[in-house]
Protein backbone atom coordinates (compact mmCIF):
# COMPACT_ATOMS: atom_id res chain seq x y z
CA UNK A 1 -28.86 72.41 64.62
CA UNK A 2 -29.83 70.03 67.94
CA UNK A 3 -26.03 70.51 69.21
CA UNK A 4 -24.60 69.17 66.24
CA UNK A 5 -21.05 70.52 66.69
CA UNK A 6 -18.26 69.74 69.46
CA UNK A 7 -15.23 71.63 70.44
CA UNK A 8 -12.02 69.80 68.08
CA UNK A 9 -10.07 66.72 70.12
CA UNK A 10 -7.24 66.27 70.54
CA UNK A 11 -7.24 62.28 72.37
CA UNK A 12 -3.54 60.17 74.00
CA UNK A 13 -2.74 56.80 73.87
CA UNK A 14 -2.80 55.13 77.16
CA UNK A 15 0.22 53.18 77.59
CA UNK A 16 2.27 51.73 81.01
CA UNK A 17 -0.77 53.68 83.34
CA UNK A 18 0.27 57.32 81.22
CA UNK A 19 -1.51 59.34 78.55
CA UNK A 20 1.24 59.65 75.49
CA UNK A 21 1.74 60.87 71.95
CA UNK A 22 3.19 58.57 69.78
CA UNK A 23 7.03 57.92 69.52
CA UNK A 24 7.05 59.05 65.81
CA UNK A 25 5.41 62.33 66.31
CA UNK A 26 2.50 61.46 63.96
CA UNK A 27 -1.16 61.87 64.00
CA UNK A 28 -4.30 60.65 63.18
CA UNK A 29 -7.40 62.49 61.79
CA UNK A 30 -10.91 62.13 62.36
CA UNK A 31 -13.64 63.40 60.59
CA UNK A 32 -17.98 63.83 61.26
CA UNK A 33 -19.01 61.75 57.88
CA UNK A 34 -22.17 63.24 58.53
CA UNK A 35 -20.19 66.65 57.03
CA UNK A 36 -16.78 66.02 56.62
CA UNK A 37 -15.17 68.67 59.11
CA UNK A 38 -12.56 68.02 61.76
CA UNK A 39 -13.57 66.42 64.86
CA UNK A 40 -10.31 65.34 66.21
CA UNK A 41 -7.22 63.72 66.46
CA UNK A 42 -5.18 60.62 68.03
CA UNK A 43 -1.85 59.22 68.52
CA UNK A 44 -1.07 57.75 64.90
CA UNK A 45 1.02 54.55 66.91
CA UNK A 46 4.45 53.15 65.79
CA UNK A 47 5.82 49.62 66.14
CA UNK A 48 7.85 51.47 68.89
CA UNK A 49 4.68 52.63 70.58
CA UNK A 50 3.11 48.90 70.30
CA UNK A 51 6.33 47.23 71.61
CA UNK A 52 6.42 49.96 75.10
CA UNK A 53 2.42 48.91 75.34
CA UNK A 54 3.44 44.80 74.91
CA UNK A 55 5.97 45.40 77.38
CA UNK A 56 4.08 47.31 80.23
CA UNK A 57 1.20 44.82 79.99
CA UNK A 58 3.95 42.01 79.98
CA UNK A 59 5.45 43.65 83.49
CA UNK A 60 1.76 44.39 85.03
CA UNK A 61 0.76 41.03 84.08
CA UNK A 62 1.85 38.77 87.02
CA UNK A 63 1.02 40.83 90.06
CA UNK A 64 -2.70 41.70 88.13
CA UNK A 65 -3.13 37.82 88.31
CA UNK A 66 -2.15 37.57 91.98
CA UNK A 67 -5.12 39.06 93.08
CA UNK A 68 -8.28 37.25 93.91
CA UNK A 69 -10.95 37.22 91.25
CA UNK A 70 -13.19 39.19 93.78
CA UNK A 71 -10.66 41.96 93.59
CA UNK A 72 -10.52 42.03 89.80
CA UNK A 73 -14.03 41.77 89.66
CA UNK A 74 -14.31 45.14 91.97
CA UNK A 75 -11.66 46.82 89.65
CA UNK A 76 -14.28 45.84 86.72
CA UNK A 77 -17.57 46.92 88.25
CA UNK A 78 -15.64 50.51 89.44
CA UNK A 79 -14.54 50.81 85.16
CA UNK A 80 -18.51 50.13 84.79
CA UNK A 81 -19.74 52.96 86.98
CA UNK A 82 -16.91 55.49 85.35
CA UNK A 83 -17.97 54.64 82.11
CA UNK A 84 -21.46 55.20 82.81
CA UNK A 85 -20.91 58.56 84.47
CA UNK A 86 -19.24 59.75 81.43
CA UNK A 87 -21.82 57.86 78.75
CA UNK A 88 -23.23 60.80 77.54
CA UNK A 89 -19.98 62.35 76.55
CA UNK A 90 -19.05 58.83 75.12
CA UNK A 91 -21.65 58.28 73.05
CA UNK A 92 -22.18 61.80 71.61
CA UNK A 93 -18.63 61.77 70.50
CA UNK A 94 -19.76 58.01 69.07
CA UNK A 95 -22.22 59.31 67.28
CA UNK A 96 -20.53 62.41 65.02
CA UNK A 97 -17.15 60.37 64.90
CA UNK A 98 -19.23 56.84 63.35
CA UNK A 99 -22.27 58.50 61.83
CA UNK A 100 -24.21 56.39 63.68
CA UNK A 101 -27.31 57.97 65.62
CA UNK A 102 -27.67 58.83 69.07
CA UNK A 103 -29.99 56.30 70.60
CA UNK A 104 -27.91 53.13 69.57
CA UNK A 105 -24.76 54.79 70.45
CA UNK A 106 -25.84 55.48 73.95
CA UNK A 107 -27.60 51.63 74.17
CA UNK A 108 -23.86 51.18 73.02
CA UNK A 109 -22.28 52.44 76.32
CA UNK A 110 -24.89 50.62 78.40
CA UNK A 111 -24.95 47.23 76.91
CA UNK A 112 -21.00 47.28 76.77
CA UNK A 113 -20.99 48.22 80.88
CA UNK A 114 -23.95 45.54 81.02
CA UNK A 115 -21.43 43.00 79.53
CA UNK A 116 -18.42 43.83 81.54
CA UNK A 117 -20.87 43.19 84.89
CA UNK A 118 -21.54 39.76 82.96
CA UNK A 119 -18.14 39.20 82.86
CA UNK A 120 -17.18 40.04 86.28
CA UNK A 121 -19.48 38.00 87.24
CA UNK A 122 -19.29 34.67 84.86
CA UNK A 123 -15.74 34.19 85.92
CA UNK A 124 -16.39 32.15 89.06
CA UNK A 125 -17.27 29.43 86.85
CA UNK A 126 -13.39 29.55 85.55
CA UNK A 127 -11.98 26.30 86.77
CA UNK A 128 -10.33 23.26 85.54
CA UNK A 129 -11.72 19.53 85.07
CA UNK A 130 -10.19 16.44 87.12
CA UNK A 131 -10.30 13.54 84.79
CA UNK A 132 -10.46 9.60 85.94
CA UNK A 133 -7.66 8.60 83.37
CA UNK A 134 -7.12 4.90 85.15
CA UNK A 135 -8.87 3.53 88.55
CA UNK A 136 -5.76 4.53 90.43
CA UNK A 137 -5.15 8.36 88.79
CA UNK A 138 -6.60 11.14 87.79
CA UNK A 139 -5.71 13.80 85.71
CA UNK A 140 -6.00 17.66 86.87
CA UNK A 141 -6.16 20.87 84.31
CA UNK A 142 -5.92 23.99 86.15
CA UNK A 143 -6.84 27.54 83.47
CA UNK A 144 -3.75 29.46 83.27
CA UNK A 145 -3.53 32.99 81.96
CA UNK A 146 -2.28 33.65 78.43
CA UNK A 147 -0.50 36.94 79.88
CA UNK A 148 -1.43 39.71 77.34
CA UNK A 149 -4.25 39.61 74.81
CA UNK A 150 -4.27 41.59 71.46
CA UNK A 151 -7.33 42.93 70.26
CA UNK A 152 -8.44 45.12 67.32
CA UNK A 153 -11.86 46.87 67.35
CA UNK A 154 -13.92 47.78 64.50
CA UNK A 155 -15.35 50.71 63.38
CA UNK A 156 -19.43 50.17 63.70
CA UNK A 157 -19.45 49.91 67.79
CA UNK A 158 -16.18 51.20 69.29
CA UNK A 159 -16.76 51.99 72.65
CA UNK A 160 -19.14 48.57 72.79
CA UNK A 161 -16.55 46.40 71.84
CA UNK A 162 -13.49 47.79 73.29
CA UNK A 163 -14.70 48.02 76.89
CA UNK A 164 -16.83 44.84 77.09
CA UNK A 165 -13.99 42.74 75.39
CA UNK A 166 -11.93 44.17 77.97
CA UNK A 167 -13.45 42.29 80.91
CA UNK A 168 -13.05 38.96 79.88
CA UNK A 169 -9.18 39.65 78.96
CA UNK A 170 -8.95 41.13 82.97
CA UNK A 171 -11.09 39.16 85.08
CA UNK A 172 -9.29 36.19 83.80
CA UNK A 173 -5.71 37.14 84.85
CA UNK A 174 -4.66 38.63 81.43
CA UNK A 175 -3.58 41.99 80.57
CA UNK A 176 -4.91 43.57 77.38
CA UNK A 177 -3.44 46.03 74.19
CA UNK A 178 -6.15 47.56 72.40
CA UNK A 179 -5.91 48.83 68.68
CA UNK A 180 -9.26 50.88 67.71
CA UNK A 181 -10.35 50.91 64.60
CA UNK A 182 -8.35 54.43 62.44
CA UNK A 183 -11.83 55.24 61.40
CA UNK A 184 -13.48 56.40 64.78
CA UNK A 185 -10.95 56.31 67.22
CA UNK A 186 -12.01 59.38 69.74
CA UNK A 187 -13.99 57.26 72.50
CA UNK A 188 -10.68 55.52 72.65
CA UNK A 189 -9.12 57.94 73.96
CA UNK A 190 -11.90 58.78 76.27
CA UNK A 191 -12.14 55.10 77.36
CA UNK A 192 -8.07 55.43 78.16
CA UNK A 193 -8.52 58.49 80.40
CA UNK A 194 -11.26 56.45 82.52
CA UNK A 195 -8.82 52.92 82.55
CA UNK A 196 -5.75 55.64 83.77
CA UNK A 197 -8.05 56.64 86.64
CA UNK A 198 -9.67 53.47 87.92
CA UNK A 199 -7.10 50.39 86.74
CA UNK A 200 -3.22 49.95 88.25
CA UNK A 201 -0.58 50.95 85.37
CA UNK A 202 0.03 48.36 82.31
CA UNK A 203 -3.17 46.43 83.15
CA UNK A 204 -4.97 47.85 79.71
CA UNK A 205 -3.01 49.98 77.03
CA UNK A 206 -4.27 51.54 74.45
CA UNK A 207 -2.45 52.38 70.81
CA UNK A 208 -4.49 53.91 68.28
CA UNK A 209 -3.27 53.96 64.61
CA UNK A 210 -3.62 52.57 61.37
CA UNK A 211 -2.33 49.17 59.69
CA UNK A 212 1.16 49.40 61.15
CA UNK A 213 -0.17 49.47 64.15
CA UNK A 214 -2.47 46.77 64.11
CA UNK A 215 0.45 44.43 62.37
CA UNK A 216 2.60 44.95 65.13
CA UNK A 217 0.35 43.81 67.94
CA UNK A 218 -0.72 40.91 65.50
CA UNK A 219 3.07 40.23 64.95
CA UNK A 220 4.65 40.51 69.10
CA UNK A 221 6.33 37.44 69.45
CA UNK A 222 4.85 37.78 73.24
CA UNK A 223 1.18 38.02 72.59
CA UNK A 224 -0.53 34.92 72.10
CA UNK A 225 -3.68 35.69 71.96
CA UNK A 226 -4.86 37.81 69.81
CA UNK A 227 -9.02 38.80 68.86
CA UNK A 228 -10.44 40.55 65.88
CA UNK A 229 -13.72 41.70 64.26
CA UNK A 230 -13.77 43.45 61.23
CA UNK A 231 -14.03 41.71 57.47
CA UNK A 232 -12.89 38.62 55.94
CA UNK A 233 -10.04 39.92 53.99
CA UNK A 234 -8.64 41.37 57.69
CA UNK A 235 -9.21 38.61 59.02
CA UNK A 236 -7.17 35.90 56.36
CA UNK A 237 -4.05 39.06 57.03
CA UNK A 238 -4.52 38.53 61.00
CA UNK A 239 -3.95 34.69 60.75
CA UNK A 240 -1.31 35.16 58.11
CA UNK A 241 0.74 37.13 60.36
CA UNK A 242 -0.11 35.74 63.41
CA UNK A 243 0.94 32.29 61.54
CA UNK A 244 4.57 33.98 60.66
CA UNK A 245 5.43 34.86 64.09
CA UNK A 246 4.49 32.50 66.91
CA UNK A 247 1.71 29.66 67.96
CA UNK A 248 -0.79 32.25 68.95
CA UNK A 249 -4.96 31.17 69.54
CA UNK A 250 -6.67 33.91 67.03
CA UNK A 251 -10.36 34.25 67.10
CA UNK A 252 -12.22 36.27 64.39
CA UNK A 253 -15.44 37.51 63.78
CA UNK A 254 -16.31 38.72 60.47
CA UNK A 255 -19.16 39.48 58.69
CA UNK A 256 -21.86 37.52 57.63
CA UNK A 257 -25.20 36.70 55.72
CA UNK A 258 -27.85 37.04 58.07
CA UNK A 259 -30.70 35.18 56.62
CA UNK A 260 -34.71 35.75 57.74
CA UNK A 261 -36.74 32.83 55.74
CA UNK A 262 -40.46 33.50 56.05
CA UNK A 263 -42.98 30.64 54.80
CA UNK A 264 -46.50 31.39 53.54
CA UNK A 265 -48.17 30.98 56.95
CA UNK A 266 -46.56 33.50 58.61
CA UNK A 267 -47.62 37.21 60.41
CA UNK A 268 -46.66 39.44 57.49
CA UNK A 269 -46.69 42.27 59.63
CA UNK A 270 -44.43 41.01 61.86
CA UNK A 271 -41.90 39.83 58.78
CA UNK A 272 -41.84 43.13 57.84
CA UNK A 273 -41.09 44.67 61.13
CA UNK A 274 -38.58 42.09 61.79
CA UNK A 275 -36.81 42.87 58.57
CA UNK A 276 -36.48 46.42 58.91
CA UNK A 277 -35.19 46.03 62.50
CA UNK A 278 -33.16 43.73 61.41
CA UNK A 279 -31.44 45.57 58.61
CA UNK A 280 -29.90 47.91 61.43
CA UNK A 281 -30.45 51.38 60.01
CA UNK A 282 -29.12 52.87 63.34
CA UNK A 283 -26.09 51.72 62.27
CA UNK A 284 -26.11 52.61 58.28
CA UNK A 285 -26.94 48.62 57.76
CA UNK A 286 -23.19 48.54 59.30
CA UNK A 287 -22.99 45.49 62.12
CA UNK A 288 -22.24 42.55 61.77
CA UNK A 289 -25.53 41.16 62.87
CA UNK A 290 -27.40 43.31 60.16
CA UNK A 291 -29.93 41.33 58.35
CA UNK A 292 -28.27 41.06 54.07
CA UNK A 293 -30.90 38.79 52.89
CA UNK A 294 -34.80 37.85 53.12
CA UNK A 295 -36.20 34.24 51.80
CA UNK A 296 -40.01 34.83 51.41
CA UNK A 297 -42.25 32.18 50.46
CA UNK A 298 -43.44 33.31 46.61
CA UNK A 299 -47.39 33.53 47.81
CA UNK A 300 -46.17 36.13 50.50
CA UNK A 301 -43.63 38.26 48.61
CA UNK A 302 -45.41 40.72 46.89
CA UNK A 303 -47.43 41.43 50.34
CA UNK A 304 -44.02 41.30 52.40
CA UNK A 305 -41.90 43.56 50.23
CA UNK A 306 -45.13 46.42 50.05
CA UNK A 307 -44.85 46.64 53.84
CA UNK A 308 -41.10 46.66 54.30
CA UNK A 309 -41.36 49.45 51.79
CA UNK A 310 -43.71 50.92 53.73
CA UNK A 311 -41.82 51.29 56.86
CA UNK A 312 -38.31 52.19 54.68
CA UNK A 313 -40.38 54.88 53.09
CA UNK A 314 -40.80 56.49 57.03
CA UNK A 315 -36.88 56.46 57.70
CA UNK A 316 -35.66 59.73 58.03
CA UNK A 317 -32.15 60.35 56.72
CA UNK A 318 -30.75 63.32 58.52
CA UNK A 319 -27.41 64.52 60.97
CA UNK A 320 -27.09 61.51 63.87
CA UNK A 321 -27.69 63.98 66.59
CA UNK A 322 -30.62 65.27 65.23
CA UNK A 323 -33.37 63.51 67.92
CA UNK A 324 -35.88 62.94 64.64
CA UNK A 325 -33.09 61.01 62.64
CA UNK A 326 -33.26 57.11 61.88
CA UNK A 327 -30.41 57.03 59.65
CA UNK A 328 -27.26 59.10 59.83
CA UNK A 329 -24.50 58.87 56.93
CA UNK A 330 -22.07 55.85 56.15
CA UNK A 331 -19.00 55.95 58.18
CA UNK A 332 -16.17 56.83 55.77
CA UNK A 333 -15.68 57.47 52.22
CA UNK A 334 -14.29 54.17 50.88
CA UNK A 335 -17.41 52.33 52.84
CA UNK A 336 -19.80 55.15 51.01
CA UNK A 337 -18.38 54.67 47.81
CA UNK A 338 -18.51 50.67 48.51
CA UNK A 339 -22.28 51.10 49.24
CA UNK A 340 -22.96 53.24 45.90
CA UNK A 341 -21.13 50.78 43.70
CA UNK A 342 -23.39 48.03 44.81
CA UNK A 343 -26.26 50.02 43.95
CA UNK A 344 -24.28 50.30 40.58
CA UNK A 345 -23.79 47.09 40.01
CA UNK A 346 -27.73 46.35 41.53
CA UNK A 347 -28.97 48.69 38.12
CA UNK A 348 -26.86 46.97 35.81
CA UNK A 349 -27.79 43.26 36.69
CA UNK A 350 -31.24 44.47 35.93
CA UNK A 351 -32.00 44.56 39.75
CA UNK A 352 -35.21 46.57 40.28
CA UNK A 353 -34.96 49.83 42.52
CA UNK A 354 -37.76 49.75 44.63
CA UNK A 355 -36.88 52.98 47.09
CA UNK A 356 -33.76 55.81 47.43
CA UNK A 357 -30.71 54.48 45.40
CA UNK A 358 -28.47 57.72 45.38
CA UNK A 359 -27.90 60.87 47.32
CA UNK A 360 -30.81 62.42 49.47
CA UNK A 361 -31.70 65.80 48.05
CA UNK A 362 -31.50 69.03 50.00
CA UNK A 363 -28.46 71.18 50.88
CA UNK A 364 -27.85 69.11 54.15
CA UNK A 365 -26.50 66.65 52.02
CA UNK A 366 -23.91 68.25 49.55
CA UNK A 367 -21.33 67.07 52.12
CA UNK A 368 -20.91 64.26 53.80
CA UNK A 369 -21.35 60.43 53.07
């Protein structure tokens, strides 16, 4: 079964430097999409719990931006080597709780701690401009903080996005609130337990929950600036909001269509390796920098689409801790169902099915998405 159970978990909110429940009492469930059985639980956070996490990053704030950058770059690298000394845990519970496999999920941990060095680093260049406005002036900007920063983390790469888009927030002066995604929340918690240990209270909070939740970050008259990656129709919600409140600087990053456009004089071997890799089946085709589309040149296609094929015909679909799977199941049920109704509407625009289109066979995958 290559280990492919864990004990259930039960993960806190980190909020004002202390582990909590949430205010209203309520919870939030997790399930292994690779089978559909309980893996754990979280906080399910109130507006209550988002306004005590607003407010002990608000009092934090101004002594966190006292200190010299050095000392909030040592406070960065220290959340670095924690992480890492606790990456296996991380990214196993990554792995059952996203469907994702193993290997990306641990490249995951390492990439995010690689990014928060980047960070830590990158900041020295933080400085203002002097500007000649007449021969006898000049104009001086000087980078303030924005004091806290909202931020709302998708499903696909928790623990990648929520500690490397912590850095930047930090090493900068800010204070950060962090809303994981409801649909694989545990590393969150994890992540929390490690920020308790190595950061001063109120400097990053964490509030797991569902839309509420998110909305009332979005919403705090006292965050400004608030960051989001998820899909468009999230996204147009997050800018409503934000627009209905307060002036605030929202950034999003949705999804795209990542193109590859190969012409007739190119390696067709190396079109069709760079199309599979590209299509991120690690990650269920679920990133944001997945490959959705492939322009061939028409004297190439045939040849092209034979050797993808031949490579897709090699992925094995299978549990995402077993070492030999390449594709583990589709993170929730709405997304599955999504993905299915695609291939639907594929058949009936007379779309020819070239390879899989429907449930794997074997008793492995009765359950699961």
């Amino acid at each position: 079964m290559h280990g492919t159970t864990m004990p259930y978990m039960t993960g806190l909110m980190l909020i004002g430097g202390e582990l909590v429940e949430s205010k209203g009492g309520g919870w939030l469930e997790s399930v292994n999409p690779a089978d559909e059985t309980a893996l754990g639980r979280v906080p399910m956070g109130s507006v209550a719990d988002m306004n005590a996490a607003v407010e002990a990053a608000e009092k934090a704030q101004p002594a966190w931006a006292a200190l010299t950058m050095g000392q909030r770059a040592e406070y960065i690298h220290k959340l670095g080597d924690a992480i890492l000394k606790r990456g296996d845990e991380i990214a196993r519970i990554e792995s059952l709780d996203t469907g994702n496999t193993l290997g990306p999920m641990k490249r995951d941990v390492r990439t995010a701690v690689e990014r928060m060095r980047f960070a830590a680093g990158l900041a020295y260049e933080l400085k203002g401009e002097t500007v000649p406005a007449t021969p006898g002036n000049i104009h001086m900007t000087i980078r303030q903080p924005y004091g806290v920063i909202g931020r709302i983390i998708p499903f696909n790469h928790p623990i990648g996005f929520a500690a490397s888009r912590i850095a930047p927030a930090i090493i900068s002066g800010n204070t950060i609130v962090t809303k994981p995604s409801e649909q694989s929340p545990l590393s969150a918690a994890i992540l929390g337990e490690i920020c308790k240990e190595i950061l001063p209270p109120g400097i990053v909070n964490i509030v797991t929950g569902a839309r509420e939740t998110g909305e009332a970050l979005v919403r705090h008259p006292r965050v400004k600036r608030i960051a989001f990656i998820g899909q468009p129709a999230s996204g147009m919600a997050i800018q409503k909001a934000a627009a209905e409140t307060a002036v605030k600087h929202v950034t999003l990053e949705l999804g795209g269509k990542n193109p590859l456009i190969a012409f007739e004089d190119a390696d067709l071997d190396k079109v069709a390796a760079c199309s599979v890799g590209g299509m991120n089946f690690g990650w269920q085709g679920q990133s944001c920098g997945s490959m959705s589309r492939i322009l061939l040149h028409e004297s190439i296609h045939d040849r092209v689409v034979e050797k993808i094929l031949e490579r897709v015909r090699k992925i094995k679909v299978g549990h995402p801790l077993d070492p030999a799977t390449n594709m583990g199941p589709i993170n929730n049920k709405a997304q599955y169902a999504k993905v299915l109704a695609y291939i639907d509407l594929g058949h009936k625009e007379g779309g020819k099915l070239l390879h899989g289109g429907g449930i794997p066979k074997g008793d492995a995958f009765q359950r699961g998405f």
